[in-house]
Protein backbone atom coordinates (compact mmCIF):
# COMPACT_ATOMS: atom_id res chain seq x y z
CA UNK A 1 -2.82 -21.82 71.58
CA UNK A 2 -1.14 -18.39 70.78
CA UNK A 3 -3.30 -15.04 70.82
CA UNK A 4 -3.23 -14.28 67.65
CA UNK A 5 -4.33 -17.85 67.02
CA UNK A 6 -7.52 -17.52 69.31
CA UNK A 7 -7.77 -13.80 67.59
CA UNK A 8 -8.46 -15.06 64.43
CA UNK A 9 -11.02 -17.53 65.60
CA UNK A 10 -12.62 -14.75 67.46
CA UNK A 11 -13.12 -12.21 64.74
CA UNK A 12 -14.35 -15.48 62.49
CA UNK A 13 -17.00 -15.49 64.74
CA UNK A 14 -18.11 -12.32 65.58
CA UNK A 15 -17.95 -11.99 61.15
CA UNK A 16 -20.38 -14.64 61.36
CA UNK A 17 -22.25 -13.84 64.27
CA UNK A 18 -22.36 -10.12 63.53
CA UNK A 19 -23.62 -9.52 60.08
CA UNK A 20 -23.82 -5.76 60.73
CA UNK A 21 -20.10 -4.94 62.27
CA UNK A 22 -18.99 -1.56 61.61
CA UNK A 23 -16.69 -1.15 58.54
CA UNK A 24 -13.54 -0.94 60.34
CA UNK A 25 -10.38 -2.35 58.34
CA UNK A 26 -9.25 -4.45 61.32
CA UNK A 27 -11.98 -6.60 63.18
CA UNK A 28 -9.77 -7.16 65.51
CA UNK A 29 -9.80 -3.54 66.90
CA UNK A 30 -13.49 -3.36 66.53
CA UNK A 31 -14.87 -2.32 69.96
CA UNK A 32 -16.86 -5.63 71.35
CA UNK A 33 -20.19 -2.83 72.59
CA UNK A 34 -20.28 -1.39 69.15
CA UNK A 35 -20.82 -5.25 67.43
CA UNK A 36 -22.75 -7.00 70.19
CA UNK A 37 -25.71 -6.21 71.95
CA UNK A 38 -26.31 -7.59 75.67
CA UNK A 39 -27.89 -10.98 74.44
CA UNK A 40 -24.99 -10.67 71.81
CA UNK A 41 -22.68 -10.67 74.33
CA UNK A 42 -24.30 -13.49 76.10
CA UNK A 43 -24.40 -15.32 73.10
CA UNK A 44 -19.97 -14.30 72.85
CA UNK A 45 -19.05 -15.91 76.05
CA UNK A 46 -21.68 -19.06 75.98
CA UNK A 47 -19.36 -19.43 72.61
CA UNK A 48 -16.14 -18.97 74.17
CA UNK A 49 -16.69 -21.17 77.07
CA UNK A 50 -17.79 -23.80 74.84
CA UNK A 51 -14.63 -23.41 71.89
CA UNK A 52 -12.12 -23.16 74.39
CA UNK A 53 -13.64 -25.44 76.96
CA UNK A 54 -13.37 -22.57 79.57
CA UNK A 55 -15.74 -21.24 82.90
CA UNK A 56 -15.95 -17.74 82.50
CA UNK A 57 -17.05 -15.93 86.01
CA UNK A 58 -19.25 -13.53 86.16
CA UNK A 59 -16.33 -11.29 88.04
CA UNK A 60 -14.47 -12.18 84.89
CA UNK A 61 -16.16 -9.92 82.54
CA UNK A 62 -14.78 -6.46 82.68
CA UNK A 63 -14.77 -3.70 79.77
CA UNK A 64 -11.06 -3.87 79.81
CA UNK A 65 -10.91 -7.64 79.35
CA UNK A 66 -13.65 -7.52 76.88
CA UNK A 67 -13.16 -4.42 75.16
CA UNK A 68 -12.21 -5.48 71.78
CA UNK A 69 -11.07 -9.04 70.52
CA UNK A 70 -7.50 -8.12 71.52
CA UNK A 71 -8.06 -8.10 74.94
CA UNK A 72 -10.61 -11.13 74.54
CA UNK A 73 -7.57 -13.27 73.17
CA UNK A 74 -5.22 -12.22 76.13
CA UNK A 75 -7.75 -12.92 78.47
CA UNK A 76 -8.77 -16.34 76.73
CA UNK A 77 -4.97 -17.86 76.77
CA UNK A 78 -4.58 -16.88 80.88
CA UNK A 79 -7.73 -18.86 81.09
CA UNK A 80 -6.61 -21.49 79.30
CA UNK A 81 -2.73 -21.58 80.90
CA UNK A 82 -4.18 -21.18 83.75
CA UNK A 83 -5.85 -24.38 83.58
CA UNK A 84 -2.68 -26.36 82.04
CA UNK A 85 -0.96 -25.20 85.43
CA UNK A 86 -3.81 -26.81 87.59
């Protein structure tokens, strides 16, 4: 799966999830700590381990890696070729 692909599923999700984003034109660029609170954020990688069938480590979750869906996606398809190279 492509990062654009897992982008779109992302900001899908955070639409949903997030009934008060910002008005920004591109969700994609919306900054992850201006939609999600901390339990939000919880919520965000309980839902991306689950879709993507990925562990997410504790010393995985950085602001760069989760600053914006962007970064999410890149970080979401090294998980996930990681684990097609195991």
């Amino acid at each position: 799966m492509c990062p654009a692909e897992i982008t779109k599923i992302l900001a899908e999700y955070l639409i949903t999830a997030c009934r008060t984003l910002p008005d920004v034109k591109n969700v994609e660029d919306t900054s992850l700590g201006d939609a999600l609170d901390s339990l939000g954020m919880l919520h965000f990688l309980m839902f991306l381990e689950e879709r993507f069938d990925i562990k997410i480590e504790s010393a995985d979750v950085s602001p760069e890696q989760f600053s914006n869906l962007i970064s999410v996606s890149e970080f979401v398809s090294r998980k996930l070729a990681t684990q097609l190279g195991s």
